[in-house]
PDB file of N, CA and C in Angstrom:
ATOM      1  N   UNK A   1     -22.201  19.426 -44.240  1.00  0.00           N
ATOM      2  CA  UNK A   1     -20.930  19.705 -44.870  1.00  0.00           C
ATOM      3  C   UNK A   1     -19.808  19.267 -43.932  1.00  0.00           C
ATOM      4  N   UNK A   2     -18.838  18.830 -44.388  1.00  0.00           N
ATOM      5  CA  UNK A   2     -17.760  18.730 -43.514  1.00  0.00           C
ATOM      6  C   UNK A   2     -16.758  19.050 -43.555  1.00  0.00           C
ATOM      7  N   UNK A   3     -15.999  19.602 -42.039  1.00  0.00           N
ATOM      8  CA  UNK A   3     -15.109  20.658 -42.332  1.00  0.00           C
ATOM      9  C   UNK A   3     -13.601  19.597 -42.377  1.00  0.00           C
ATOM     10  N   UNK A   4     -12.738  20.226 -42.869  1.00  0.00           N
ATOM     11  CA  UNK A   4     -11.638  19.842 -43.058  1.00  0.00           C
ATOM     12  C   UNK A   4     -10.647  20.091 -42.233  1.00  0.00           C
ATOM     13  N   UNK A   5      -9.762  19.408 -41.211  1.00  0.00           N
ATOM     14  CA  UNK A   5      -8.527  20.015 -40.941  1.00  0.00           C
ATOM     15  C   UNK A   5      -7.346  20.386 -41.397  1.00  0.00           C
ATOM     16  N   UNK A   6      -6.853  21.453 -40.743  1.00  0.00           N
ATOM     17  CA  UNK A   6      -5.743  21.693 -40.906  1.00  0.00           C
ATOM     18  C   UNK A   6      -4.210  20.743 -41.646  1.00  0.00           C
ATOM     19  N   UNK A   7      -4.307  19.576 -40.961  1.00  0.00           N
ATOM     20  CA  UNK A   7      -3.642  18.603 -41.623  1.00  0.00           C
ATOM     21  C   UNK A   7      -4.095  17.642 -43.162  1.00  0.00           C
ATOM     22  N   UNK A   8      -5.523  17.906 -42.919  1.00  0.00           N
ATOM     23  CA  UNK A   8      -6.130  17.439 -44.339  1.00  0.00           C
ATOM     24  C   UNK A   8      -5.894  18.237 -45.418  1.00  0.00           C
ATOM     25  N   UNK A   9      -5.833  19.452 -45.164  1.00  0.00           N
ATOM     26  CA  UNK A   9      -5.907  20.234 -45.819  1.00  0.00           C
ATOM     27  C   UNK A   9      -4.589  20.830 -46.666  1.00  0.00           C
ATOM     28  N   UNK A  10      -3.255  20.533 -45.775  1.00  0.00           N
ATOM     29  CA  UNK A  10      -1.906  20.888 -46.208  1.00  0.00           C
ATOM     30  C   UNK A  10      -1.570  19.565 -47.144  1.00  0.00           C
ATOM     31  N   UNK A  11      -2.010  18.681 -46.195  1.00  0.00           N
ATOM     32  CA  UNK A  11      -1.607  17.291 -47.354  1.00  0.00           C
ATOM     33  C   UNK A  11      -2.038  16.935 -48.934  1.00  0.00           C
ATOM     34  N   UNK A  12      -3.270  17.755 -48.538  1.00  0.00           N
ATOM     35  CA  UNK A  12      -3.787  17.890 -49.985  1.00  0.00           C
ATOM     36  C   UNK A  12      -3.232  18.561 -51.016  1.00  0.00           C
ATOM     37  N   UNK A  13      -3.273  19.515 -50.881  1.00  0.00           N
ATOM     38  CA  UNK A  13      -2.159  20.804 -51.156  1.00  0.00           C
ATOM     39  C   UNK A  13      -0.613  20.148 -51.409  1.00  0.00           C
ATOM     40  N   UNK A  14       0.147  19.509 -50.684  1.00  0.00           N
ATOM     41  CA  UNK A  14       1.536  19.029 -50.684  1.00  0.00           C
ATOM     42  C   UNK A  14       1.010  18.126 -52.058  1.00  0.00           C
ATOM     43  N   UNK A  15       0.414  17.047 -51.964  1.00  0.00           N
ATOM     44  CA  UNK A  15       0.280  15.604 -52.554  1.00  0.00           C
ATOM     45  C   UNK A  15      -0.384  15.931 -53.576  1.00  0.00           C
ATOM     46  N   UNK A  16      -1.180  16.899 -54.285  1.00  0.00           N
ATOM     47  CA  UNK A  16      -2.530  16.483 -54.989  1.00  0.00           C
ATOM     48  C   UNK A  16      -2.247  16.325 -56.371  1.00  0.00           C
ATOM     49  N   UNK A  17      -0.511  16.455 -56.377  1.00  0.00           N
ATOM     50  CA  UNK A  17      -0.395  15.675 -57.902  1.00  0.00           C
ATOM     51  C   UNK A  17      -0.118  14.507 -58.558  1.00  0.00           C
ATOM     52  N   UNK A  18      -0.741  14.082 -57.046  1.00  0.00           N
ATOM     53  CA  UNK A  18      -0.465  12.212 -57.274  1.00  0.00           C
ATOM     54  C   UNK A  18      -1.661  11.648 -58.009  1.00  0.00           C
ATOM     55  N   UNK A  19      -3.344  12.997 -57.839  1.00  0.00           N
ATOM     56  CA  UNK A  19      -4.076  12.985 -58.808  1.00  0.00           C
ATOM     57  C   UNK A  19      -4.326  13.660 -59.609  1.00  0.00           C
ATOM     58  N   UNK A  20      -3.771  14.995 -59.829  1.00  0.00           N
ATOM     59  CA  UNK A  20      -3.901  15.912 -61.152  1.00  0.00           C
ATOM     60  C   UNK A  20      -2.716  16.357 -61.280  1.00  0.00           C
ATOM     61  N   UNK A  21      -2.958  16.688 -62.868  1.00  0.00           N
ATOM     62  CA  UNK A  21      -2.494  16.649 -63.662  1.00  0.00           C
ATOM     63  C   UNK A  21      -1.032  18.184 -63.242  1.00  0.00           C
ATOM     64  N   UNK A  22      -2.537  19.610 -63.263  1.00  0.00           N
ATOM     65  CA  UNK A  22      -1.883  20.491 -62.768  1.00  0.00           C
ATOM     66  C   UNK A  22      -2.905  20.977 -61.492  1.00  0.00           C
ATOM     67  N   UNK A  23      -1.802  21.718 -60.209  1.00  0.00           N
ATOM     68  CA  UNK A  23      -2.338  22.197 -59.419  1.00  0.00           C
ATOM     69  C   UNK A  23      -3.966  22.607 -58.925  1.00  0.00           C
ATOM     70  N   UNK A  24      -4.825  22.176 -58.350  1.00  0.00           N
ATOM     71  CA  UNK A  24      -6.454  22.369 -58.302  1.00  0.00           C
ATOM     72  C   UNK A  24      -6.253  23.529 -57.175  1.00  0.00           C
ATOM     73  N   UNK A  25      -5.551  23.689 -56.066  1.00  0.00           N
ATOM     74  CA  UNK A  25      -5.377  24.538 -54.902  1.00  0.00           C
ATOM     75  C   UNK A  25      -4.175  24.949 -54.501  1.00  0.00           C
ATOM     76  N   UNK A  26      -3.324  26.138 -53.887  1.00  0.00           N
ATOM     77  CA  UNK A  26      -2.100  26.839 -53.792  1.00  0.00           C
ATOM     78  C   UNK A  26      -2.391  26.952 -52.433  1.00  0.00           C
ATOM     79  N   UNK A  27      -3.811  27.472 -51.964  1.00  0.00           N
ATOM     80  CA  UNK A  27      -3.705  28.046 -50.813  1.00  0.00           C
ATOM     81  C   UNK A  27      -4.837  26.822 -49.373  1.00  0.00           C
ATOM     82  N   UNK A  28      -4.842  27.290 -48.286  1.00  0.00           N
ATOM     83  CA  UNK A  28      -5.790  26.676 -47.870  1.00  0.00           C
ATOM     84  C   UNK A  28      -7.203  26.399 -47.814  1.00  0.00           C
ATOM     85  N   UNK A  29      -7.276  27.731 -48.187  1.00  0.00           N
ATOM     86  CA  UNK A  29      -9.093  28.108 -48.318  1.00  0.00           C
ATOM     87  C   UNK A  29      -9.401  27.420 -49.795  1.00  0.00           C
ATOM     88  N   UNK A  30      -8.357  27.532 -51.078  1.00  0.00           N
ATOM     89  CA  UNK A  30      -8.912  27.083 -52.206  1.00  0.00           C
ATOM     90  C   UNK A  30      -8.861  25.544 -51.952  1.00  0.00           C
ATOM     91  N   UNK A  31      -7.862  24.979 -51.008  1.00  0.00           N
ATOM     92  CA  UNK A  31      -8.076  23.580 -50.874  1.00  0.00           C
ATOM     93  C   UNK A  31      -9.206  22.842 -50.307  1.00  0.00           C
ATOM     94  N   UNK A  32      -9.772  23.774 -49.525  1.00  0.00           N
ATOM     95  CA  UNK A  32     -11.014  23.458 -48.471  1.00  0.00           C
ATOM     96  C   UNK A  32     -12.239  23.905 -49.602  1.00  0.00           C
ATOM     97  N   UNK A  33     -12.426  24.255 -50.540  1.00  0.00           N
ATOM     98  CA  UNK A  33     -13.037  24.928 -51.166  1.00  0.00           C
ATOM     99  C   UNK A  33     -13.601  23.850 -52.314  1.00  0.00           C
ATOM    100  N   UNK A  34     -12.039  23.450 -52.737  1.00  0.00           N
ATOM    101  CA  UNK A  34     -12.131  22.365 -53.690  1.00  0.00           C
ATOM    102  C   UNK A  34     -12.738  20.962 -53.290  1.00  0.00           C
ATOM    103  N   UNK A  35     -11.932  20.513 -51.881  1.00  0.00           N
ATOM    104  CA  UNK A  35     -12.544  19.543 -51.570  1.00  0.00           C
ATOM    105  C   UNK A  35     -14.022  19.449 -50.921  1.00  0.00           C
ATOM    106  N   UNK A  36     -14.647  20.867 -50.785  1.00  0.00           N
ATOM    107  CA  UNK A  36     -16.005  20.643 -50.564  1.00  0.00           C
ATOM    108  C   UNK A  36     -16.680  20.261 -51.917  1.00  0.00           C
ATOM    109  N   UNK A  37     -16.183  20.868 -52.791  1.00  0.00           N
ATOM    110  CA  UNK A  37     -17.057  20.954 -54.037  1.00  0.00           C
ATOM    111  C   UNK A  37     -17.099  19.456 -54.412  1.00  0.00           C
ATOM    112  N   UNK A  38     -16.107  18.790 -54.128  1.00  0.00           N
ATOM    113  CA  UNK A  38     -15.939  17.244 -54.768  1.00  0.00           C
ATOM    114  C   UNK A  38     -16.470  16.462 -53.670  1.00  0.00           C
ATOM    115  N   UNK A  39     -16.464  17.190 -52.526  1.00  0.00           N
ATOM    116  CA  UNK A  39     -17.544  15.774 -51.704  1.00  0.00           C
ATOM    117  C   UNK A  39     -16.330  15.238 -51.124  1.00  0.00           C
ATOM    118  N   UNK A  40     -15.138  15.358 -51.331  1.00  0.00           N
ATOM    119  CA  UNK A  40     -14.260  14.622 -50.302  1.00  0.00           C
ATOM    120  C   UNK A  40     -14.332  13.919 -49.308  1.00  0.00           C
ATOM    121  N   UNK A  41     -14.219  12.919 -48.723  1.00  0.00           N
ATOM    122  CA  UNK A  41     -14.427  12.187 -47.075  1.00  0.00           C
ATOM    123  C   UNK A  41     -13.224  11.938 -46.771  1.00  0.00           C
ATOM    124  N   UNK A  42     -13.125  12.091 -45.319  1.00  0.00           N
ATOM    125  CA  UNK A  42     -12.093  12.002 -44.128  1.00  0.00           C
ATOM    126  C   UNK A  42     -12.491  10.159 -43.700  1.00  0.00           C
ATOM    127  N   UNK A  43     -11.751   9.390 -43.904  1.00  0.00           N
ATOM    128  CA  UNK A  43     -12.073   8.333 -42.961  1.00  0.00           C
ATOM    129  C   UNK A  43     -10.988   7.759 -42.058  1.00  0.00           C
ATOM    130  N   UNK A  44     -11.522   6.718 -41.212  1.00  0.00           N
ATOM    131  CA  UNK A  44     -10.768   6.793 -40.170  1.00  0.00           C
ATOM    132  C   UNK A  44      -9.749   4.872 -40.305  1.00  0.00           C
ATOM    133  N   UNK A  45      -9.702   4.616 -40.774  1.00  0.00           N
ATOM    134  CA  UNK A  45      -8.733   3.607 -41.442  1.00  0.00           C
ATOM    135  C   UNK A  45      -8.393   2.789 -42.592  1.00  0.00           C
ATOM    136  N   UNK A  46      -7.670   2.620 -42.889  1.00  0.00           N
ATOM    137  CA  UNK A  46      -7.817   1.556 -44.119  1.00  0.00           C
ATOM    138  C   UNK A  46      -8.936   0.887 -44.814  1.00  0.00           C
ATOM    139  N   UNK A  47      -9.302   0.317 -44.071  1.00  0.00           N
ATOM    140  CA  UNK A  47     -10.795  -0.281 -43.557  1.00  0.00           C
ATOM    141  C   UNK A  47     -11.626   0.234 -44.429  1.00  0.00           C
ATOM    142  N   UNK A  48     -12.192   1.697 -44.153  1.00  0.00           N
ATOM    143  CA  UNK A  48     -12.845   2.192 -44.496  1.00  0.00           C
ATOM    144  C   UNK A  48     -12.568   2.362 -45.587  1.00  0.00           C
ATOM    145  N   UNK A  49     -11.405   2.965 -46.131  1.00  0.00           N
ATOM    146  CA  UNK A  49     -11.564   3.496 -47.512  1.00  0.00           C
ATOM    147  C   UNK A  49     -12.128   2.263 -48.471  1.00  0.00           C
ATOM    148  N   UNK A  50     -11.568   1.007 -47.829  1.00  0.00           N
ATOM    149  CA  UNK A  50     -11.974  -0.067 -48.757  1.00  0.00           C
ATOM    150  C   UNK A  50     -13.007   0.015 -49.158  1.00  0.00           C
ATOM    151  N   UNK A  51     -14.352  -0.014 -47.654  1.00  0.00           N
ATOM    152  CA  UNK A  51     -15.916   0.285 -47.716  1.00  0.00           C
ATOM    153  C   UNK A  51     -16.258   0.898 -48.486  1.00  0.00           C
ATOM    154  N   UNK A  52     -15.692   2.178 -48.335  1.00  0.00           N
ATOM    155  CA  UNK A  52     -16.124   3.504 -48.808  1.00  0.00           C
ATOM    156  C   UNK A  52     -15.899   3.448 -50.769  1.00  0.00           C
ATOM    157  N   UNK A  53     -14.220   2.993 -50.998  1.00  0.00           N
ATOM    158  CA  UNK A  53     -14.535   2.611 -52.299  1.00  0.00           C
ATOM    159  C   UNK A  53     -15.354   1.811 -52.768  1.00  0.00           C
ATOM    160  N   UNK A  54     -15.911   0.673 -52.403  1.00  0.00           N
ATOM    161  CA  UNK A  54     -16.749  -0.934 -52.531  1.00  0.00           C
ATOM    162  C   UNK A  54     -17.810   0.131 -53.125  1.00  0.00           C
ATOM    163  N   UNK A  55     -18.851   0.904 -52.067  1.00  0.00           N
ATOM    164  CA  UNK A  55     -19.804   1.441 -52.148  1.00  0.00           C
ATOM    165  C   UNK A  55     -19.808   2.699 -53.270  1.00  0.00           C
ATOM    166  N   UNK A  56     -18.719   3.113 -53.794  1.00  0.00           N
ATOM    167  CA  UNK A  56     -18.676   3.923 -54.862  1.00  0.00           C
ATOM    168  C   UNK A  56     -18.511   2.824 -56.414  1.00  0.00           C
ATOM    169  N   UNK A  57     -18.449   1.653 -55.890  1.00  0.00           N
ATOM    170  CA  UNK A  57     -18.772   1.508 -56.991  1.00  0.00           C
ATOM    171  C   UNK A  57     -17.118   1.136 -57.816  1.00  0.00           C
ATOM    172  N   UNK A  58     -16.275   0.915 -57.058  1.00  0.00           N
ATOM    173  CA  UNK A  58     -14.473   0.544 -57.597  1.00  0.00           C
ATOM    174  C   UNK A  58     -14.597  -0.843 -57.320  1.00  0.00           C
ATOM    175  N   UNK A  59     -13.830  -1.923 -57.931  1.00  0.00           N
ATOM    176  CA  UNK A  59     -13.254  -2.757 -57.531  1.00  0.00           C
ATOM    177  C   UNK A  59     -12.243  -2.573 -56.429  1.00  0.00           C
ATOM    178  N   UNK A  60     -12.306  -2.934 -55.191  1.00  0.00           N
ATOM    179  CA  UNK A  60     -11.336  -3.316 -54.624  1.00  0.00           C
ATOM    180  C   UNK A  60     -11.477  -4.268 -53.824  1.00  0.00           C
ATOM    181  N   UNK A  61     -12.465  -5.651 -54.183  1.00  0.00           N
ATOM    182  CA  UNK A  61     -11.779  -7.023 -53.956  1.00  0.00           C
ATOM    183  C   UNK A  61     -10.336  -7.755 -53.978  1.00  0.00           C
ATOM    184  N   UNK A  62      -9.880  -7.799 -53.406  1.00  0.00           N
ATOM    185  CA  UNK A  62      -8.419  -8.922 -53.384  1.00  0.00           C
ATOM    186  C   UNK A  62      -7.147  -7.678 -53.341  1.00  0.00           C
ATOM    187  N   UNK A  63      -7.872  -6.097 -52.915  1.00  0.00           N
ATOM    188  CA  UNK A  63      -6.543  -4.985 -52.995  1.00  0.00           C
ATOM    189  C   UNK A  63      -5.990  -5.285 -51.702  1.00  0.00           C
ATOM    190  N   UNK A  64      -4.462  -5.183 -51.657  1.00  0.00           N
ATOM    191  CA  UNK A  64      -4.124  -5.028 -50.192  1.00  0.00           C
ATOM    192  C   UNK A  64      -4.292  -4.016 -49.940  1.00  0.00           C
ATOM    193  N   UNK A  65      -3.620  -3.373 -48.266  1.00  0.00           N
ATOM    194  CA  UNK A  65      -3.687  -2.387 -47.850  1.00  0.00           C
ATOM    195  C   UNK A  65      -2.856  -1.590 -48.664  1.00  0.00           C
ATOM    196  N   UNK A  66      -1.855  -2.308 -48.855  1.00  0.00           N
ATOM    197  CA  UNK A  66      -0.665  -1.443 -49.499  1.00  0.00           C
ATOM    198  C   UNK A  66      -1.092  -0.476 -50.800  1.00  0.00           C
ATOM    199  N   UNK A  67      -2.015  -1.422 -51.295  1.00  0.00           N
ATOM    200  CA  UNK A  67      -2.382  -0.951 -52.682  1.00  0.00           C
ATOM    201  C   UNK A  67      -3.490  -0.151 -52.981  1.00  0.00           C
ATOM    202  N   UNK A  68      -4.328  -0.076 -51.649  1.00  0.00           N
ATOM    203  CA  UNK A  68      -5.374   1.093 -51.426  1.00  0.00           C
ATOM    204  C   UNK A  68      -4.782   2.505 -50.502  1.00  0.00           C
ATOM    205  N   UNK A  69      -3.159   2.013 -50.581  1.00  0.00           N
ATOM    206  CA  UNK A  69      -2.754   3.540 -49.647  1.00  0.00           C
ATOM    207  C   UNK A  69      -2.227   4.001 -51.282  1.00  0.00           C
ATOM    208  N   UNK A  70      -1.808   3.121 -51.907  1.00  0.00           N
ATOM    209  CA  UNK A  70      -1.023   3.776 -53.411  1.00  0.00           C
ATOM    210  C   UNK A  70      -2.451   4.302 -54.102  1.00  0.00           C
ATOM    211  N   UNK A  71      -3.380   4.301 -54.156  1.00  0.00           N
ATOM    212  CA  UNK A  71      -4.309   4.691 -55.180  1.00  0.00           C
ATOM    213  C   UNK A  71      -4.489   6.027 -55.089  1.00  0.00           C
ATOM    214  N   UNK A  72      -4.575   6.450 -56.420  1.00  0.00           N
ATOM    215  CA  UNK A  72      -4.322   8.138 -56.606  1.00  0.00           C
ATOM    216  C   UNK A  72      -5.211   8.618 -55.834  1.00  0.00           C
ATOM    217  N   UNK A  73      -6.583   8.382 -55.896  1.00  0.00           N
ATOM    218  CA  UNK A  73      -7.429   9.602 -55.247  1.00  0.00           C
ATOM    219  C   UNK A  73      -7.327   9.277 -53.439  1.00  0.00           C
ATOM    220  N   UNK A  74      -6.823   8.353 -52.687  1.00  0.00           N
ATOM    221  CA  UNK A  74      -6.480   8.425 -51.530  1.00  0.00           C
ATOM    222  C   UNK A  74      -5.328   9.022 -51.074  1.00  0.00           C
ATOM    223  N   UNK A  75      -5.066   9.692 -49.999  1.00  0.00           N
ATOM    224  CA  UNK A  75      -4.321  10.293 -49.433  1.00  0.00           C
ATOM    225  C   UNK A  75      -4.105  10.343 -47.879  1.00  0.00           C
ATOM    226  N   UNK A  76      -2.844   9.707 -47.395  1.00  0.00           N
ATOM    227  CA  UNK A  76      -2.544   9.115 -46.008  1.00  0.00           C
ATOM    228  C   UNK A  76      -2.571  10.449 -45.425  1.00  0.00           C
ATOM    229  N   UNK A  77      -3.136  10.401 -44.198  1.00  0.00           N
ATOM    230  CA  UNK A  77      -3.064  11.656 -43.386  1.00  0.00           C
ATOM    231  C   UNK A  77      -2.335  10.866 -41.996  1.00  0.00           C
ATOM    232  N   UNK A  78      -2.448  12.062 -41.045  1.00  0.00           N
ATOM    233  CA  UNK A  78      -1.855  11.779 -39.654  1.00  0.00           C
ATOM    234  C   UNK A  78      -2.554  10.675 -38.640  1.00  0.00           C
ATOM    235  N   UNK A  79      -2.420  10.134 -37.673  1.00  0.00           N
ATOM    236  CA  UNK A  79      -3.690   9.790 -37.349  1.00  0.00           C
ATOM    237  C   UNK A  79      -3.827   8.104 -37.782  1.00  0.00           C
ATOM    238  N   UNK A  80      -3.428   7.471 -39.098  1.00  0.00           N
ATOM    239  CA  UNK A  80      -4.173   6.565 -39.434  1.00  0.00           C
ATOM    240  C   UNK A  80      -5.580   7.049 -40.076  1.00  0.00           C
ATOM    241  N   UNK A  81      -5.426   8.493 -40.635  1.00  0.00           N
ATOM    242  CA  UNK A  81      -6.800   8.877 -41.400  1.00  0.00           C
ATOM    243  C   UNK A  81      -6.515   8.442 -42.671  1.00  0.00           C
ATOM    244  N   UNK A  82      -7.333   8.805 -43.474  1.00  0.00           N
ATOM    245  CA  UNK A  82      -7.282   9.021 -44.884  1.00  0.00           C
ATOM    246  C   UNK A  82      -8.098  10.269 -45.515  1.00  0.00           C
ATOM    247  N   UNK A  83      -7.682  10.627 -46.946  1.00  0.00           N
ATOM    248  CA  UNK A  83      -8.616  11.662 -47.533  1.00  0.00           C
ATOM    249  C   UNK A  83      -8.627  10.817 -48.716  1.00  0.00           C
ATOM    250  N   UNK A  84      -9.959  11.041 -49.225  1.00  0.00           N
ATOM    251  CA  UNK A  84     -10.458  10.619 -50.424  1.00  0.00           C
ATOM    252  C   UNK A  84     -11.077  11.128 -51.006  1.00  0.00           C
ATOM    253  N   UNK A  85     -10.609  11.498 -51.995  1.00  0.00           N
ATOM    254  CA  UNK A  85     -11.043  12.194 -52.894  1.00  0.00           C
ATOM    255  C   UNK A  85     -11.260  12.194 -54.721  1.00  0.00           C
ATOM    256  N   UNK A  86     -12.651  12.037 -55.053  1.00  0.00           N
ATOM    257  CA  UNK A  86     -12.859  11.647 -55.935  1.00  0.00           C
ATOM    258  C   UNK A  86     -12.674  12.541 -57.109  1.00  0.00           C
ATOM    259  N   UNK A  87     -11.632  12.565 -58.018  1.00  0.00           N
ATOM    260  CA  UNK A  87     -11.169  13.718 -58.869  1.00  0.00           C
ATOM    261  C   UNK A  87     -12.254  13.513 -60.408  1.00  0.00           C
TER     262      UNK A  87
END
């Protein structure tokens, strides 16, 4: 399982209606809660999310960076991380 930080965890919470509709989490624990249940991953650059989408199965041949930081279920963290999360 993997745990979530503190900063993953507020951002999610701040941002997450860039993928739903209405609110999934208010607090921290329901955010950490939620994103276990969905399998969420932390990765560690751009890069990756590309991988990481490729291997789920998205098109993202010919996306820029720009356009894999705009995609709803990603979410820029501190760091040069990302959260991804598959809604």
């Amino acid at each position: 399982m993997y745990e979530y930080d503190e900063d993953c965890l507020k951002t999610f919470i701040k941002k997450q209606g860039q993928l739903f509709d209405e609110p999934v989490a208010e607090t921290l624990a329901e955010a950490e809660a939620f994103l276990e249940d969905c399998m969420a991953v932390v990765v560690d650059s751009i890069g990756e999310v590309k991988e990481f989408l490729k291997e789920e199965g998205a098109d993202v041949e010919g996306m820029s960076a720009e356009e894999l930081e705009e995609a709803s279920e990603v979410f820029a963290l501190s760091g040069g991380r990302y959260l991804i999360v598959e809604g």
